[in-house]
Protein backbone atom coordinates (compact mmCIF):
# COMPACT_ATOMS: atom_id res chain seq x y z
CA UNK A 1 1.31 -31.15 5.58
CA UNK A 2 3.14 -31.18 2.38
CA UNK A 3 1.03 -28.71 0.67
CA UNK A 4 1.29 -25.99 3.22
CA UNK A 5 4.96 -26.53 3.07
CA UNK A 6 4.83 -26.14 -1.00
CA UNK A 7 2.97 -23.54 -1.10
CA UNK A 8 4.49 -21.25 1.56
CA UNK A 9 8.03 -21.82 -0.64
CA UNK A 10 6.18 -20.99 -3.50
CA UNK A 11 4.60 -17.83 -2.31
CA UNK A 12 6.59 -16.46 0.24
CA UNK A 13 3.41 -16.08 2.07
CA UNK A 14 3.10 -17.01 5.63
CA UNK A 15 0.39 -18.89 5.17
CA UNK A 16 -2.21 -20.61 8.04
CA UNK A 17 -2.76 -24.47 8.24
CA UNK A 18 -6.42 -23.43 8.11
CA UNK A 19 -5.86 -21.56 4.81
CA UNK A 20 -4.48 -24.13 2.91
CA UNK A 21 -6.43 -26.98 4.53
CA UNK A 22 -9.39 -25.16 3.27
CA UNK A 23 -8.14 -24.58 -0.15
CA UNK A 24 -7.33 -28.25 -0.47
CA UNK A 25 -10.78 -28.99 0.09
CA UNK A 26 -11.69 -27.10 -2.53
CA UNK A 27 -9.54 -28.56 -5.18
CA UNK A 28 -10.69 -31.73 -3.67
CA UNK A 29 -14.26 -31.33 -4.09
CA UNK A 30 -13.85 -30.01 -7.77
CA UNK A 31 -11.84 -32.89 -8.69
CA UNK A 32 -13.91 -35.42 -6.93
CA UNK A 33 -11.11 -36.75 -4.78
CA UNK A 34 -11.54 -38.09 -1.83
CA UNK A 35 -8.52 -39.16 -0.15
CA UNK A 36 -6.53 -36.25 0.94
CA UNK A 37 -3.23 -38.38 1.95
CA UNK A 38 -3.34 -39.69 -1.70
CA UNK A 39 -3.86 -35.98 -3.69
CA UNK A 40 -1.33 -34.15 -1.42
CA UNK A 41 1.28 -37.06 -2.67
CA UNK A 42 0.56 -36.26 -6.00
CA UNK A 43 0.46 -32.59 -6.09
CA UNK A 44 1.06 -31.83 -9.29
CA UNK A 45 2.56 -28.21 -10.56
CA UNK A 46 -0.39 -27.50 -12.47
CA UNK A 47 -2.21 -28.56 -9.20
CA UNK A 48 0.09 -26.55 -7.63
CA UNK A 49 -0.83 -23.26 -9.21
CA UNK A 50 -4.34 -24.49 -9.06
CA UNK A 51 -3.98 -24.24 -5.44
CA UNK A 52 -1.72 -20.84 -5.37
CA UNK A 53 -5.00 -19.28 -6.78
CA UNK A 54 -6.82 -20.01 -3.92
CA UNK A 55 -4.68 -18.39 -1.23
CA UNK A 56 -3.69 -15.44 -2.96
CA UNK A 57 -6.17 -12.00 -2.10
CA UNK A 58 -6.23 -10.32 -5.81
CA UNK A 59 -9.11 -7.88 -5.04
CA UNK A 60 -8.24 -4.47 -5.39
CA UNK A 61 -10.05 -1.36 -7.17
CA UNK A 62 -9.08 1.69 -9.37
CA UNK A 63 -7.43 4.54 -7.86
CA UNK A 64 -6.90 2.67 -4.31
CA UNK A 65 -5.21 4.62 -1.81
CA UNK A 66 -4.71 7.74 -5.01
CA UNK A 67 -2.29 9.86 -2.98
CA UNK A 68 0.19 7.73 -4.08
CA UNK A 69 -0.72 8.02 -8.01
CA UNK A 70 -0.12 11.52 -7.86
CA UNK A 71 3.12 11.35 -5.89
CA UNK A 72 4.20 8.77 -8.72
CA UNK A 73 2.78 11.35 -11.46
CA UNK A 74 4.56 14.64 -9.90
CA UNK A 75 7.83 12.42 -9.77
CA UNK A 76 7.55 11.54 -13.71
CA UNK A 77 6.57 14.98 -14.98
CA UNK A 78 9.72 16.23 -12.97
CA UNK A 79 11.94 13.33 -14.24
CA UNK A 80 10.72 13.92 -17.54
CA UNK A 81 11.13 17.97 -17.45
CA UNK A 82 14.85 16.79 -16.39
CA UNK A 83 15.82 15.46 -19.84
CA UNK A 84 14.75 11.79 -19.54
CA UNK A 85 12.93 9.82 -22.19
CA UNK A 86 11.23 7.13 -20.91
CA UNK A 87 9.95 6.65 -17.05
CA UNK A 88 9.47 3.16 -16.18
CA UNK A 89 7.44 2.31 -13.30
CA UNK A 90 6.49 -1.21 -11.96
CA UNK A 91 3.39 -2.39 -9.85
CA UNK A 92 4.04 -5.95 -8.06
CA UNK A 93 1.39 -7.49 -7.15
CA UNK A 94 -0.88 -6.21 -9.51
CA UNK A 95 -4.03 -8.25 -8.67
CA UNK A 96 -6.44 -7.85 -11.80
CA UNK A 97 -4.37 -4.60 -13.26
CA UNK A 98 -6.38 -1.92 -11.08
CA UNK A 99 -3.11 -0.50 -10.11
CA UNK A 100 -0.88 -0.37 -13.20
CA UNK A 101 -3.79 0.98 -15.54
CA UNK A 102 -4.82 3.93 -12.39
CA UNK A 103 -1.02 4.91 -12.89
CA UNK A 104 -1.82 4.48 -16.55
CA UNK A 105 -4.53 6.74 -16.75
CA UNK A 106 -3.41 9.28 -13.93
CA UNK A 107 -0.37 9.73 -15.70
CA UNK A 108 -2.11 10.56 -19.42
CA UNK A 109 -4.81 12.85 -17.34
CA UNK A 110 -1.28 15.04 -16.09
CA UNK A 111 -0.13 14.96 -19.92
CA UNK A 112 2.54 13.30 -19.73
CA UNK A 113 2.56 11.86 -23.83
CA UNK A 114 1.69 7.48 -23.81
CA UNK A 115 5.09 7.44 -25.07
CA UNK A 116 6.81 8.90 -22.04
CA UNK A 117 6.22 6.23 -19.44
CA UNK A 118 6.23 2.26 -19.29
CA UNK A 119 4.34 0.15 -16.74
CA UNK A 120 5.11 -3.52 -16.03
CA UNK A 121 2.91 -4.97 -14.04
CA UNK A 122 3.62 -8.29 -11.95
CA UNK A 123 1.41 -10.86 -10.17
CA UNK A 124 1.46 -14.40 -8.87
CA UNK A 125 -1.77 -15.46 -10.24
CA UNK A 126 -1.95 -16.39 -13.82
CA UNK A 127 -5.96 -15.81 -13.44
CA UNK A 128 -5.07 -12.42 -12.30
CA UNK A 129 -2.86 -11.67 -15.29
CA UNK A 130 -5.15 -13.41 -18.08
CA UNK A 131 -8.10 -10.66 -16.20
CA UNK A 132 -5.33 -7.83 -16.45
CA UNK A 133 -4.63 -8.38 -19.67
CA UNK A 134 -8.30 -7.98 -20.84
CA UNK A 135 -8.79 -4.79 -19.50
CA UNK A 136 -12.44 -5.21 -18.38
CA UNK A 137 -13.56 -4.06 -15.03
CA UNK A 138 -17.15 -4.73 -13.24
CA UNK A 139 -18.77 -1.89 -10.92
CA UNK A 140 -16.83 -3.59 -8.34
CA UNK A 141 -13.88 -2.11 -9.32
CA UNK A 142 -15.49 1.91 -9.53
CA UNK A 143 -15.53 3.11 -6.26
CA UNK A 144 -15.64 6.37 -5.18
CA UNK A 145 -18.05 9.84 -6.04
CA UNK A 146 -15.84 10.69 -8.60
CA UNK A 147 -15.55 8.16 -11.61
CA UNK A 148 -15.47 10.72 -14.35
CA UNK A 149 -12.10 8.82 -15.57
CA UNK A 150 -14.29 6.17 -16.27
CA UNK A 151 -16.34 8.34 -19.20
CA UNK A 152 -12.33 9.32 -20.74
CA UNK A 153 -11.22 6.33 -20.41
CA UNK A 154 -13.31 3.00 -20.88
CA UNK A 155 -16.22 2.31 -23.24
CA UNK A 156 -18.93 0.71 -21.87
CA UNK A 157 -19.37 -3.35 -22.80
CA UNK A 158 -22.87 -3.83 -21.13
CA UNK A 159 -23.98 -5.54 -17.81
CA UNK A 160 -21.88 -3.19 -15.70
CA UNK A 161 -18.85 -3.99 -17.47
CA UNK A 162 -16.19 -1.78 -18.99
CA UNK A 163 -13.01 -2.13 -21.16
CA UNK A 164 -9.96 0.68 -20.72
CA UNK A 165 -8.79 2.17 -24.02
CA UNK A 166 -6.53 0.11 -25.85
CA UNK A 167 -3.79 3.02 -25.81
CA UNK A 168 -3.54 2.13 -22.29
CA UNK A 169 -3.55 -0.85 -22.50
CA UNK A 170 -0.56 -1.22 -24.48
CA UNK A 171 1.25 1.05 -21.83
CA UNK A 172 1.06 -1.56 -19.11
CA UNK A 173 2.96 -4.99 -19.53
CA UNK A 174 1.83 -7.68 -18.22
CA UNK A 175 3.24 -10.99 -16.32
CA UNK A 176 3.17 -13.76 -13.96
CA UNK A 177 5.96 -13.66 -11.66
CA UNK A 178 7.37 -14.03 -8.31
CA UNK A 179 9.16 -10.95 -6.19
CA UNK A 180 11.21 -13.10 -4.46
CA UNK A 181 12.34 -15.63 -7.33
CA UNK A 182 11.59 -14.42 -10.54
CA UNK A 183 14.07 -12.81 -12.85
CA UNK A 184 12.37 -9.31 -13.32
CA UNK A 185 14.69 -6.77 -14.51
CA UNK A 186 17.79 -5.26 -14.01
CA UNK A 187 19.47 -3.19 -11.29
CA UNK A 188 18.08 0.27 -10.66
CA UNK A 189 15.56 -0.23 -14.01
CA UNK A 190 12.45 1.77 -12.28
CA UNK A 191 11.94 5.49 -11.24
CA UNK A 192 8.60 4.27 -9.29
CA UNK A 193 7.88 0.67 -7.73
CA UNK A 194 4.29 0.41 -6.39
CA UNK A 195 4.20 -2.42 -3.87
CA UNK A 196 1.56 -1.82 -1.64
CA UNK A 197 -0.35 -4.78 0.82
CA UNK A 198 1.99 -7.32 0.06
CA UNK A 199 4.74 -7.24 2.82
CA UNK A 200 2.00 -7.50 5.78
CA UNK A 201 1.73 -11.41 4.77
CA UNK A 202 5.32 -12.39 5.19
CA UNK A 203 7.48 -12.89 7.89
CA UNK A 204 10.24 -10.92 9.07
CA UNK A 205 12.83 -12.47 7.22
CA UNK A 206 10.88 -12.46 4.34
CA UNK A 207 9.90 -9.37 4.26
CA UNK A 208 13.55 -8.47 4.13
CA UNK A 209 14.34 -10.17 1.32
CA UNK A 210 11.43 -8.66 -0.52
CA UNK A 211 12.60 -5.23 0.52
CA UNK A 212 15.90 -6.15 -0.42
CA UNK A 213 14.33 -6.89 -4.00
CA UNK A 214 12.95 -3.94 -4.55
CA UNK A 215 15.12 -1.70 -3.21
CA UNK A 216 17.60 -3.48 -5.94
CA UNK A 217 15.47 -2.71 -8.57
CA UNK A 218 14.60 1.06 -7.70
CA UNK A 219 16.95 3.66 -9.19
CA UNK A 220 18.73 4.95 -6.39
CA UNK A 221 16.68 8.54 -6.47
CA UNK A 222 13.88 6.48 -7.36
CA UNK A 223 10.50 6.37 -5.23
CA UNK A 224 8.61 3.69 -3.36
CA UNK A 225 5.09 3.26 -2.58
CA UNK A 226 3.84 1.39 0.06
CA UNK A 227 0.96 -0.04 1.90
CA UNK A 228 0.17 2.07 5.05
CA UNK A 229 1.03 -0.53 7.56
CA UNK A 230 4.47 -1.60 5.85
CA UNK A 231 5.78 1.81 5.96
CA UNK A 232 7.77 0.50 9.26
CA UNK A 233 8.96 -2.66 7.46
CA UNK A 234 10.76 -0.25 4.71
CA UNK A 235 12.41 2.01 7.40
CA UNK A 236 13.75 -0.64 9.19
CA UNK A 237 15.18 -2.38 5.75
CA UNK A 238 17.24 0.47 4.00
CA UNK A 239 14.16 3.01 3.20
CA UNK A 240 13.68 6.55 4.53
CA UNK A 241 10.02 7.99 4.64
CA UNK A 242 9.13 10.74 2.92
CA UNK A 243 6.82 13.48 4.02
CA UNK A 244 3.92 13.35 1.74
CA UNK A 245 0.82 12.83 3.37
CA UNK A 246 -1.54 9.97 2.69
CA UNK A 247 1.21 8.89 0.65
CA UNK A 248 3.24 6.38 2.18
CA UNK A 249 5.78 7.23 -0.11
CA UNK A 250 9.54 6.35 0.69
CA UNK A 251 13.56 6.72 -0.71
CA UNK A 252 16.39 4.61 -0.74
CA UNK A 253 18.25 5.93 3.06
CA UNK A 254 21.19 6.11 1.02
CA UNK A 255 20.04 8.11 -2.01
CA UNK A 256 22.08 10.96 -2.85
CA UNK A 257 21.88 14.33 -0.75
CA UNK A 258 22.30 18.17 -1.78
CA UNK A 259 20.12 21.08 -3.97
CA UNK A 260 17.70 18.26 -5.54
CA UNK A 261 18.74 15.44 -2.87
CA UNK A 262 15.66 13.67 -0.51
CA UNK A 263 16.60 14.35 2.58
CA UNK A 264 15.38 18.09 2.05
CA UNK A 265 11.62 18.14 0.13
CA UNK A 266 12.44 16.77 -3.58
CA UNK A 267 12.05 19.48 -6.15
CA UNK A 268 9.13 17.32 -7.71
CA UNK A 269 7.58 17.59 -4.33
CA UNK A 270 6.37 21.41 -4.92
CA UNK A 271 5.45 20.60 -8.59
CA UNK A 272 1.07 21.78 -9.00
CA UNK A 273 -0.76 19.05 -9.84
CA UNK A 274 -3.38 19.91 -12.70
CA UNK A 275 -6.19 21.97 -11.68
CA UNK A 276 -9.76 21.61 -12.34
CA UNK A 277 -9.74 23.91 -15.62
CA UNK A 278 -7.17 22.26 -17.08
CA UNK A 279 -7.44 19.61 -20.24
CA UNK A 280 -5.97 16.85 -17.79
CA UNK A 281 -7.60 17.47 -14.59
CA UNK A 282 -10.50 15.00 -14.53
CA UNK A 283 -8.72 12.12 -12.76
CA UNK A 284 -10.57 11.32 -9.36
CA UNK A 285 -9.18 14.80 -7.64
CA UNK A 286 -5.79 14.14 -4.92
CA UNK A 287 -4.24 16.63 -2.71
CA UNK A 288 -0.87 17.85 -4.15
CA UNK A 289 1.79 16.33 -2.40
CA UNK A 290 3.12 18.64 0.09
CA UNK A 291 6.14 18.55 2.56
CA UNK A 292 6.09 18.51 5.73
CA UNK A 293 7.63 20.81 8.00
CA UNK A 294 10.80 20.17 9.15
CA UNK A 295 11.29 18.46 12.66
CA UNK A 296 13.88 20.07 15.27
CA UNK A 297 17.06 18.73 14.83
CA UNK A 298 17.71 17.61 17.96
CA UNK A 299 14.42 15.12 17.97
CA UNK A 300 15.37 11.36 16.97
CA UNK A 301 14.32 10.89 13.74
CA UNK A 302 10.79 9.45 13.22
CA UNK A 303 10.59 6.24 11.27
CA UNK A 304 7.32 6.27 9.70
CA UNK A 305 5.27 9.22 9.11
CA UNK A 306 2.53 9.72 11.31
CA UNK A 307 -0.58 9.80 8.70
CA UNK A 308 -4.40 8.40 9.12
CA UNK A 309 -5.39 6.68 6.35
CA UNK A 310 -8.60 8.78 4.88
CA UNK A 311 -11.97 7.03 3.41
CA UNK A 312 -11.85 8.59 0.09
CA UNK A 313 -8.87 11.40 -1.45
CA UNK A 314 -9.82 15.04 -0.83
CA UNK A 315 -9.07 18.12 -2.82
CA UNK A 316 -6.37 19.88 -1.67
CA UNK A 317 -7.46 23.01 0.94
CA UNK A 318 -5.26 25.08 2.98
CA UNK A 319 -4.22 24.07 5.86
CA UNK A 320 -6.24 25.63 9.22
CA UNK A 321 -3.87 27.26 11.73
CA UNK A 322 -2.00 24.92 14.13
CA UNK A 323 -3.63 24.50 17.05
CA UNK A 324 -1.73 25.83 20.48
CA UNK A 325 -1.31 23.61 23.74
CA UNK A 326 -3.72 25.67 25.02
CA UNK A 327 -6.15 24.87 22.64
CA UNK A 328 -5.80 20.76 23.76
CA UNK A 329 -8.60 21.50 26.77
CA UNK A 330 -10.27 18.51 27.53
CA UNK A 331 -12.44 18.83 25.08
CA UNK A 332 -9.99 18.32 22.31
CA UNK A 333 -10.80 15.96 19.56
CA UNK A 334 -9.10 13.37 17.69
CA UNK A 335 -8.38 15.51 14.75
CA UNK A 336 -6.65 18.16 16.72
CA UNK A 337 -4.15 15.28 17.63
CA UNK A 338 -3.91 14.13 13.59
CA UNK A 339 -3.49 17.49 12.55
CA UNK A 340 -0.47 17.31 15.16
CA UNK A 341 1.15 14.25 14.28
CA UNK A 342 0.90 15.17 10.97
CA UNK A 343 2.85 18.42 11.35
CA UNK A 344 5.51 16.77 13.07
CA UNK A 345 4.38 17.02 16.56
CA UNK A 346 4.77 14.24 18.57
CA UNK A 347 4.41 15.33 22.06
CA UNK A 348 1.59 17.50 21.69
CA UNK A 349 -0.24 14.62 19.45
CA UNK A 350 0.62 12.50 22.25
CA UNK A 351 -1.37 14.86 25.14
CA UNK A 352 -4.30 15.74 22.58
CA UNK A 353 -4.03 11.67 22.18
CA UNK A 354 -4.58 11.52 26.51
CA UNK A 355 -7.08 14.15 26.37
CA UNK A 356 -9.76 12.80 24.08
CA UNK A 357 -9.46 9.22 26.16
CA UNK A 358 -9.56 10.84 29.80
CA UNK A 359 -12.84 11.84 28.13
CA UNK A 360 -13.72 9.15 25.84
CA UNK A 361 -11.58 6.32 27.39
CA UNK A 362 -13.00 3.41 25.04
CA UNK A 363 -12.28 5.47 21.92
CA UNK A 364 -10.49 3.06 19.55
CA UNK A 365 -9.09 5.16 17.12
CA UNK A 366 -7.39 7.11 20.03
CA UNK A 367 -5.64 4.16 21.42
CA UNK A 368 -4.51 3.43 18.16
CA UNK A 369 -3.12 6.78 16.89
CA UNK A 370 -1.37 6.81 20.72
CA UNK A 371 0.43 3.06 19.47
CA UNK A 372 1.40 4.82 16.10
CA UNK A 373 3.27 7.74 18.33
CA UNK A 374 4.38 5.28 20.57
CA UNK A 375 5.54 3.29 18.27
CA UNK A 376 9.06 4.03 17.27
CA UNK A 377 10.78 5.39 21.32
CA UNK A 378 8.92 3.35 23.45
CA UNK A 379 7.56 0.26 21.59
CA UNK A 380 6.53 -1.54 24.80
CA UNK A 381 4.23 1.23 25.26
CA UNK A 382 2.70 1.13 21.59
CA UNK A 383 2.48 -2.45 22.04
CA UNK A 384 -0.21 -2.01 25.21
CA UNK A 385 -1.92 0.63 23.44
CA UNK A 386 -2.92 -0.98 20.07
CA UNK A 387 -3.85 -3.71 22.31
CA UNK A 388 -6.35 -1.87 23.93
CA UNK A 389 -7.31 -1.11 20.49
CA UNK A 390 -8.13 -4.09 19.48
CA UNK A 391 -9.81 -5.15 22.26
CA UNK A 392 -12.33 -1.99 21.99
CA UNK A 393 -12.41 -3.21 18.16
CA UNK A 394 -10.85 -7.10 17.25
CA UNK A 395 -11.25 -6.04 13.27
CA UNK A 396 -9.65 -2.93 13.30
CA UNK A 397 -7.11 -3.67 10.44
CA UNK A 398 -4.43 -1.31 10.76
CA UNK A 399 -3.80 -2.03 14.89
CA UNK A 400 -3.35 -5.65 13.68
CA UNK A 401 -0.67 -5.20 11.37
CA UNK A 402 1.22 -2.83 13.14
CA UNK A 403 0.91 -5.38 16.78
CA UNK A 404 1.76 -8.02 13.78
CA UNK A 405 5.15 -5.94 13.33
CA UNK A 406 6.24 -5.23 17.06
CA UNK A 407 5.60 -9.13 17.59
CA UNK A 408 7.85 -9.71 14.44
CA UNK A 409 10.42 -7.11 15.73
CA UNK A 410 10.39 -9.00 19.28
CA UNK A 411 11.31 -12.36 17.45
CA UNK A 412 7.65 -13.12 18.39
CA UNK A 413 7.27 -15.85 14.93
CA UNK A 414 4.05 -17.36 16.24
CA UNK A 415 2.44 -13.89 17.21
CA UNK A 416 3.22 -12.47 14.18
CA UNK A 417 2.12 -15.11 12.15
CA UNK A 418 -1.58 -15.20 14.48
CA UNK A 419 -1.96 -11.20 14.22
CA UNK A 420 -1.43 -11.11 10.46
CA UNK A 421 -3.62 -13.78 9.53
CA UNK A 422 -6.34 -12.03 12.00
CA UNK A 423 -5.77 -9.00 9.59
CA UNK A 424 -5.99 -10.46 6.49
CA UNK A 425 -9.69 -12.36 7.61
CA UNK A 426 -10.44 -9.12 8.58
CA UNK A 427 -9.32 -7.50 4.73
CA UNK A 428 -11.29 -10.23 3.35
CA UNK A 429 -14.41 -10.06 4.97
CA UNK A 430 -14.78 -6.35 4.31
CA UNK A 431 -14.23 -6.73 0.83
CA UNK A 432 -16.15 -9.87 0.37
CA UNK A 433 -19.31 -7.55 2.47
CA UNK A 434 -18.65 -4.63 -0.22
CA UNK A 435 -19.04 -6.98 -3.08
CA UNK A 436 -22.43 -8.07 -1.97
């Protein structure tokens, strides 16, 4: 099929025969062809692109996944206090602009002056770009209790639609481009990369190359943000995790060491962010990014931090009092065993993990946290457990892509290939349900 073939070159993505044969019906029917031997032997480049819009999944909202906008702000209010001028920051893919104009306005709600920071701002769809470039959102894209940026920050145009401040605006540039082909700056040019639900669409050896990428355009103290499931994918490409929670923040493994180095907790990492009776505090509220505490020495070193992604971000409370392997009775619950993973206890995660299932053996979320322990000393293991996951619940996302990676790291192509287009039906059918 020559269009699957075109299109996965021009993409990158790993894309299904189903997928494209149903977006070349598509173009079909709005052309009016008929004869699909005859319109895939003219494809066209136009045609081409035409087509490119149709795989691509540009939904996305404002402040998605906001741990990591206040990781990225923390990081350029510390560069900044350092002596630099300018922070530059890049989101790729940027969808409709959600991301690059959250950073935006997350980063003029911490103070830092409009001047101070540049955003470019990268997708594969023109449509995408032409929609980022206007600057108007629907209620689709305001989700969340707390939307009081929305009030600071966009006037209203009518209908449910709303237009960020052209101050912004101008902050964010805006192209079409490719990751993997496109010329899109030099070395080392950004302090902050977002790329986040990308990587889980490729294949293993493109997902190197893409890491590869981005890794040479990251300023070698710079910081990474990920999507939750590719946090693996860095670590096993040149990346190191950091220990911010919710995060899924990461460093160049070979970044420099000592006083201010990443292998201890960053100096930006203790830095407040603003409180509630401050001028700039009205952003949709985060947790502070805070280290973790640091694992025993003699443990292997973990290659993806042990986090559970949360439904909305939460103000940052104190932490409640570790809980003892006597407190792990049978009737411990599953956040006992977060709470343990999270504090860099693996073993004891791993038993609170056992005791909620001799309990509540069909628990899904149990079977998966137990993969995610699993995952990096005894992979075999993990692999068995997110499959039970999955079988308790076939659309649970995040046990997809991370049975997607094993199968990738096992030279499993086909597997791989299955599981992640599994996930990304999955990604779309939630979102398409929350747009009705």
């Amino acid at each position: 099929m020559k269009a699957l073939a075109l299109l996965r070159q021009a993409t990158g993505l790993n894309l299904s025969r189903a997928t494209v044969e149903r977006a070349v019906r598509q173009r079909m029917e709005a052309l009016g062809a008929t004869d699909q031997q005859a319109y895939q032997a003219q494809l066209t480049q136009d045609e081409l692109a035409a087509l490119i819009e149709l795989v691509v999944v540009p939904e996305s909202w404002l402040f998605r996944d906001a741990q990591g906008f206040a990781v990225a702000t923390a990081f350029a209010k510390a560069r900044l206090a350092a002596g630099a001028r300018l922070v530059r920051l890049l989101s790729i893919p940027c969808a409709g602009g959600e991301e690059p104009y959250s950073l935006a306005m997350a980063l003029a709600d911490a103070g830092v002056a409009l001047t101070a920071f540049a955003i470019d701002a990268i997708d594969l769809s023109a449509a995408c770009i032409a929609r980022a470039e206007a600057g108007v959102f629907g209620r689709n894209a305001f989700r969340g209790k707390d939307l009081s940026f929305r009030d600071r920050h966009f006037a209203p145009l009518g209908d449910d639609e709303y237009i960020i401040d052209a101050g912004l605006r101008r902050r964010v540039r805006f192209r079409q481009g490719n990751l993997l082909t496109s010329d899109i700056a030099a070395p080392r040019t950004y302090d902050v990369i977002f790329c986040r639900n990308l990587l889980i669409y490729f294949d293993a050896e493109t997902t190197a190359a893409a890491i590869a990428r981005l890794a040479a355009l990251l300023a070698d103290d710079g910081v990474m943000l990920a999507g939750y499931a590719e946090v693996p994918s860095f670590t096993r490409n040149g990346f190191t995790a950091l220990p911010y929670r919710q995060a899924f923040a990461l460093r160049k493994a070979a970044a420099p060491d000592g006083p201010d180095g990443m292998d201890q907790a960053p100096i930006w990492a203790s830095l407040p962010l603003p409180r509630s009776d401050s001028a700039s505090a009205r952003a949709p509220k985060v947790a502070a990014p805070a280290a973790a505490p640091a694992r025993p020495k003699a443990r292997p070193p973990v290659k993806m931090p042990v986090t559970m992604p949360v439904a909305a971000p939460a103000t940052a409370v104190p932490p409640p009092p570790a809980p003892t392997i006597a407190a792990l009775a049978p009737t411990a619950d599953l956040a006992q065993a977060r709470l343990l993973a999270d504090q860099g206890r693996p073993e004891e995660a791993q038993a609170a993990c056992r005791a909620v299932l001799a309990q509540q053996p069909d628990n899904a979320e149990a079977w998966f946290l137990l993969g995610l322990l699993t995952e990096g000393a005894r992979p075999d293991q993990a692999e068995q457990h997110l499959r039970r996951c999955i079988y308790l619940q076939p659309d649970h996302y995040d046990a997809l892509c991370h049975l997607a990676l094993l199968a990738g790291q096992h030279g499993d192509a086909a597997g791989a290939a299955t599981l992640k287009a599994r996930a990304a039906r999955v990604w779309r059918r939630r979102h398409h349900t929350s747009k009705a």
